[in-house]
PDB file of N, CA and C in Angstrom:
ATOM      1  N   UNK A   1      91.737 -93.852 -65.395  1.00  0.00           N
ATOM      2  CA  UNK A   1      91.259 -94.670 -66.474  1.00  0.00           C
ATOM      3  C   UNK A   1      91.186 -96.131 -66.022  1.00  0.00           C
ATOM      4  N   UNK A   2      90.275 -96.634 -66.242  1.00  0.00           N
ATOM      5  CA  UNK A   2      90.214 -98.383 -66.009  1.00  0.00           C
ATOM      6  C   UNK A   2      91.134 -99.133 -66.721  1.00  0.00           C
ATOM      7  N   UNK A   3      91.246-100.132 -66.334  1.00  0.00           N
ATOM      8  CA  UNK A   3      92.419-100.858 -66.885  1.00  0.00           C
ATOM      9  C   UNK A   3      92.007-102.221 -67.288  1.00  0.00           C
ATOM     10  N   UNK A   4      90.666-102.557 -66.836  1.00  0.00           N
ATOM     11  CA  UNK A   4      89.571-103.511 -67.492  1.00  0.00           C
ATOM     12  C   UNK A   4      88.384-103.074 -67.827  1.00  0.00           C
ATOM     13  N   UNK A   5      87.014-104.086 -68.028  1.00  0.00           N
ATOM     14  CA  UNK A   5      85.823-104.012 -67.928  1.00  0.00           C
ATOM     15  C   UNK A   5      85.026-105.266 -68.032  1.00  0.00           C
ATOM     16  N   UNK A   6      84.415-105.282 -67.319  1.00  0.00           N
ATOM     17  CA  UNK A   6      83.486-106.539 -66.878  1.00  0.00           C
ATOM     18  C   UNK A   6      81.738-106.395 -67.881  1.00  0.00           C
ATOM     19  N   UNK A   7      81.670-107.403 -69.102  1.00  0.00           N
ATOM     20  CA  UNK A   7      80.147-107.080 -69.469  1.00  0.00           C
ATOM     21  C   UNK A   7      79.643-108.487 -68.391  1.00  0.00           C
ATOM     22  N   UNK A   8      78.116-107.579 -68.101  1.00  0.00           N
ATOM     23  CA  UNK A   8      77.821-107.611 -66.854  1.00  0.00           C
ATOM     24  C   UNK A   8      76.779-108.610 -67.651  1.00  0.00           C
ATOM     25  N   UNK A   9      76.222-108.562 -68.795  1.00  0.00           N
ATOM     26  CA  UNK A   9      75.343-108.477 -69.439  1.00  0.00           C
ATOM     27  C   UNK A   9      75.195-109.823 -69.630  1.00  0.00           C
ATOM     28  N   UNK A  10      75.910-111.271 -69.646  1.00  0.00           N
ATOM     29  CA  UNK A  10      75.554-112.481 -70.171  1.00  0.00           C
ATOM     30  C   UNK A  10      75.506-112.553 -68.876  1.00  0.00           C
ATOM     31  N   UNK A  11      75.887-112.696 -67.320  1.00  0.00           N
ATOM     32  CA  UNK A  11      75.209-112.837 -66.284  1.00  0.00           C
ATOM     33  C   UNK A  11      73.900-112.473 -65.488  1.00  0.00           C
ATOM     34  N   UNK A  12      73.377-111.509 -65.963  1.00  0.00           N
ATOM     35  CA  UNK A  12      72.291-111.263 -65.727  1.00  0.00           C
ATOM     36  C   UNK A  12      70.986-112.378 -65.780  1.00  0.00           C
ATOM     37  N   UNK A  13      70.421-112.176 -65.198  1.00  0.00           N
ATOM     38  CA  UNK A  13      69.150-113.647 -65.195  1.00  0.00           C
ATOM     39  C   UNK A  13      68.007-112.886 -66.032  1.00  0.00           C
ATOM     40  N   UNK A  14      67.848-112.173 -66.514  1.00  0.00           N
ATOM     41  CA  UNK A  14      66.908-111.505 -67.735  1.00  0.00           C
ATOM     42  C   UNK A  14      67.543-110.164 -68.172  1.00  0.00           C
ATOM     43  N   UNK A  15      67.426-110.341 -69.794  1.00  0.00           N
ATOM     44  CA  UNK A  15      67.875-109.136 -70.319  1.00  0.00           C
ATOM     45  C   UNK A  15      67.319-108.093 -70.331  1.00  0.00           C
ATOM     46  N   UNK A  16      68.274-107.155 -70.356  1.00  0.00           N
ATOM     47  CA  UNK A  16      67.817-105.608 -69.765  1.00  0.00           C
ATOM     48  C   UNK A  16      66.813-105.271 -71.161  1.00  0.00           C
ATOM     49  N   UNK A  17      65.409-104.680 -71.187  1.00  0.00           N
ATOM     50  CA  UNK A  17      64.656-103.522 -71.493  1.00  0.00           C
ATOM     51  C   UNK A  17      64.931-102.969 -72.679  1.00  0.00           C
ATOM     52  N   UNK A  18      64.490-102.847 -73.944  1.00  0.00           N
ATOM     53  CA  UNK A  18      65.488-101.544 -74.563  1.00  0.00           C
ATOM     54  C   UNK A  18      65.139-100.383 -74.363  1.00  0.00           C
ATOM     55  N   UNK A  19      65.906 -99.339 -74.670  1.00  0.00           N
ATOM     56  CA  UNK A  19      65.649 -98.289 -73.872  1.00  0.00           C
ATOM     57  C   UNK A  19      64.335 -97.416 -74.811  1.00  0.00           C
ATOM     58  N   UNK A  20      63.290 -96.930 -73.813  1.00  0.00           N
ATOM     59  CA  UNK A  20      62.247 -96.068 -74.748  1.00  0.00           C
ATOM     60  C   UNK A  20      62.629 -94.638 -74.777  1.00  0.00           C
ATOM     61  N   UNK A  21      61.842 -94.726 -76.066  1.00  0.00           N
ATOM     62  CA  UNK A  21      61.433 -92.808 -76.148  1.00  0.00           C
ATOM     63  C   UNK A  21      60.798 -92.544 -75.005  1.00  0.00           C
ATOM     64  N   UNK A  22      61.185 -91.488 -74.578  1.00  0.00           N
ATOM     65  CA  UNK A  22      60.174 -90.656 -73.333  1.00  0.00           C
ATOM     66  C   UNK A  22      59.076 -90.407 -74.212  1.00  0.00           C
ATOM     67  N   UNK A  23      58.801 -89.552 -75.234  1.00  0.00           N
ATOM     68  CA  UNK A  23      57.854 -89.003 -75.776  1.00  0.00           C
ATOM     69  C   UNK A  23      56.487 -89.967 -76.086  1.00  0.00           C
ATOM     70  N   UNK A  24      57.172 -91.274 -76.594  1.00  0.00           N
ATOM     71  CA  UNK A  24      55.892 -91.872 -77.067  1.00  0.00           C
ATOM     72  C   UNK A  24      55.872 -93.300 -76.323  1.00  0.00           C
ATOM     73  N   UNK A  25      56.803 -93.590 -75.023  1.00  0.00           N
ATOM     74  CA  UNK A  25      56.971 -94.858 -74.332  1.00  0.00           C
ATOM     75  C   UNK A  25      57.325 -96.111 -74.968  1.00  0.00           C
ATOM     76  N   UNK A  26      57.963 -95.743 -76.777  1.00  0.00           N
ATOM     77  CA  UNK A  26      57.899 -97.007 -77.230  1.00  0.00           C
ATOM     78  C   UNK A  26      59.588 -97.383 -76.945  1.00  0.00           C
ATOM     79  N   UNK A  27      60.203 -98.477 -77.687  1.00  0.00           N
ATOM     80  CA  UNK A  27      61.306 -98.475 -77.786  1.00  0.00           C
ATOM     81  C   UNK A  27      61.979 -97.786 -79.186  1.00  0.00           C
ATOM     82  N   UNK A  28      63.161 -97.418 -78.549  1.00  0.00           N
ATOM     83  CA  UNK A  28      63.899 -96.322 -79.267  1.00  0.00           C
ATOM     84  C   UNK A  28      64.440 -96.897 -80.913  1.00  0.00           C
ATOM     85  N   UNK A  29      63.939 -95.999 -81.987  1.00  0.00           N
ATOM     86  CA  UNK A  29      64.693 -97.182 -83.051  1.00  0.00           C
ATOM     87  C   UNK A  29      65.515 -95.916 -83.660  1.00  0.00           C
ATOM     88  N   UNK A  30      66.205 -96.643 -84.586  1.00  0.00           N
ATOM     89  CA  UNK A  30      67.283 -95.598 -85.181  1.00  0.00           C
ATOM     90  C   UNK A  30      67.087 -94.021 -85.682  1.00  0.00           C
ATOM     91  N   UNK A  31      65.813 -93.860 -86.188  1.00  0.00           N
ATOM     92  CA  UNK A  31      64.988 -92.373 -86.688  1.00  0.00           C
ATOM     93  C   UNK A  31      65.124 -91.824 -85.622  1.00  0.00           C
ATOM     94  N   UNK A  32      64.777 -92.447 -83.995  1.00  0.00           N
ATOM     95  CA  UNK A  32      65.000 -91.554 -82.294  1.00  0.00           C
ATOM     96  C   UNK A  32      66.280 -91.544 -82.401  1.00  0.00           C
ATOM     97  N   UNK A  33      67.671 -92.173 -82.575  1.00  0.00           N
ATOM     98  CA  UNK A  33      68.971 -91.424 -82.587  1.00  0.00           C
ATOM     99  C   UNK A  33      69.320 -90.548 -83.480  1.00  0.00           C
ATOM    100  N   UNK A  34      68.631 -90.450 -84.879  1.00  0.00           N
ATOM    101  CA  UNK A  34      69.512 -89.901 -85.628  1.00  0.00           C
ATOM    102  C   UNK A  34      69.959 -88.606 -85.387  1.00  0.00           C
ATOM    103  N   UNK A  35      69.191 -87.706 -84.797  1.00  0.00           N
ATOM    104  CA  UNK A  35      68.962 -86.381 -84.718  1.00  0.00           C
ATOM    105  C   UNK A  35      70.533 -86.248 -83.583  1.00  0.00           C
ATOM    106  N   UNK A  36      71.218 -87.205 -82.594  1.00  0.00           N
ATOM    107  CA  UNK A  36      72.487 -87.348 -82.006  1.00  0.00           C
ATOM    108  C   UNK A  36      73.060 -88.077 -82.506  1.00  0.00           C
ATOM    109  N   UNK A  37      73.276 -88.988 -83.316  1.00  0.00           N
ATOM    110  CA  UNK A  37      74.154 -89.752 -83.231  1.00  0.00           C
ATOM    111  C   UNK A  37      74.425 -89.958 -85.079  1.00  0.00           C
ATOM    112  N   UNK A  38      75.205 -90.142 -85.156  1.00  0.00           N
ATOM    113  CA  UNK A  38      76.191 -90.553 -87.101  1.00  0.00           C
ATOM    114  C   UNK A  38      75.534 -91.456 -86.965  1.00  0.00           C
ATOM    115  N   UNK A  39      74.735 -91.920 -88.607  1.00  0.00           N
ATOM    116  CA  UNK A  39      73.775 -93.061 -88.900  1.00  0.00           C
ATOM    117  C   UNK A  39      74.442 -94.293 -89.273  1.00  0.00           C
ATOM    118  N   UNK A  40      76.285 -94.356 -89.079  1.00  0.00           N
ATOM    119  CA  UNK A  40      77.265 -95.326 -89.230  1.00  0.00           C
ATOM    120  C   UNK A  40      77.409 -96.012 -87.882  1.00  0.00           C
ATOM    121  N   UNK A  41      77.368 -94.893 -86.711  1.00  0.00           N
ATOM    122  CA  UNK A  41      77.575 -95.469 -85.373  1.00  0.00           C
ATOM    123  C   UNK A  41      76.049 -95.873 -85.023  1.00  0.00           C
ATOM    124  N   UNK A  42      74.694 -95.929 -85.344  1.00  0.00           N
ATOM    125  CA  UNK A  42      73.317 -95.963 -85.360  1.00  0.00           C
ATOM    126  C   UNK A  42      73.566 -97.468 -85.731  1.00  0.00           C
ATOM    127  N   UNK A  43      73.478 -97.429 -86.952  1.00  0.00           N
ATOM    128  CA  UNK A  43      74.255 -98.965 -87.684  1.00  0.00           C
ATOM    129  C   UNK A  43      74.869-100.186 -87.094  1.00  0.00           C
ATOM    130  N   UNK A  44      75.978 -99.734 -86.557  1.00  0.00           N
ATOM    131  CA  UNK A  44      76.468-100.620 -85.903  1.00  0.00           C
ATOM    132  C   UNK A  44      75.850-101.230 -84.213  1.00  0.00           C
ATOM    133  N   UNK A  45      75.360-100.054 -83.815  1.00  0.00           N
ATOM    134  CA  UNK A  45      74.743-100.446 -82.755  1.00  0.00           C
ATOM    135  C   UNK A  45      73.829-101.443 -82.725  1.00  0.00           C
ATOM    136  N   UNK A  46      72.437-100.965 -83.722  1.00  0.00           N
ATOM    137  CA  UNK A  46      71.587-101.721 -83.970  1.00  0.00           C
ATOM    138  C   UNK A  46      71.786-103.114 -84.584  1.00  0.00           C
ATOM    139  N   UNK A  47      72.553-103.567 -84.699  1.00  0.00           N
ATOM    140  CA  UNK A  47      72.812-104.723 -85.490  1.00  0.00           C
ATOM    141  C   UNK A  47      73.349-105.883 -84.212  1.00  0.00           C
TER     142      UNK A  47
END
């Protein structure tokens, strides 16, 4: 188990992409998780 973690993410020199649907190349919005994921943890993500 790690015993830290480093977000990598405010160093980066451009922000990462959001991630797309394969199916339609767009970016992924909450209706593409729901079908995996609780629409509470959907929620919080997106925000």
């Amino acid at each position: 188990m790690p015993r830290s973690w480093y977000n990598i993410l405010p160093d980066l020199p451009i922000p990462l992409e959001p991630p797309l649907n394969p199916a339609t190349m767009e970016p992924i919005g909450p209706d593409d998780l729901s079908p995996i994921f609780p629409m509470a943890l959907i929620k919080q993500e997106m925000s």
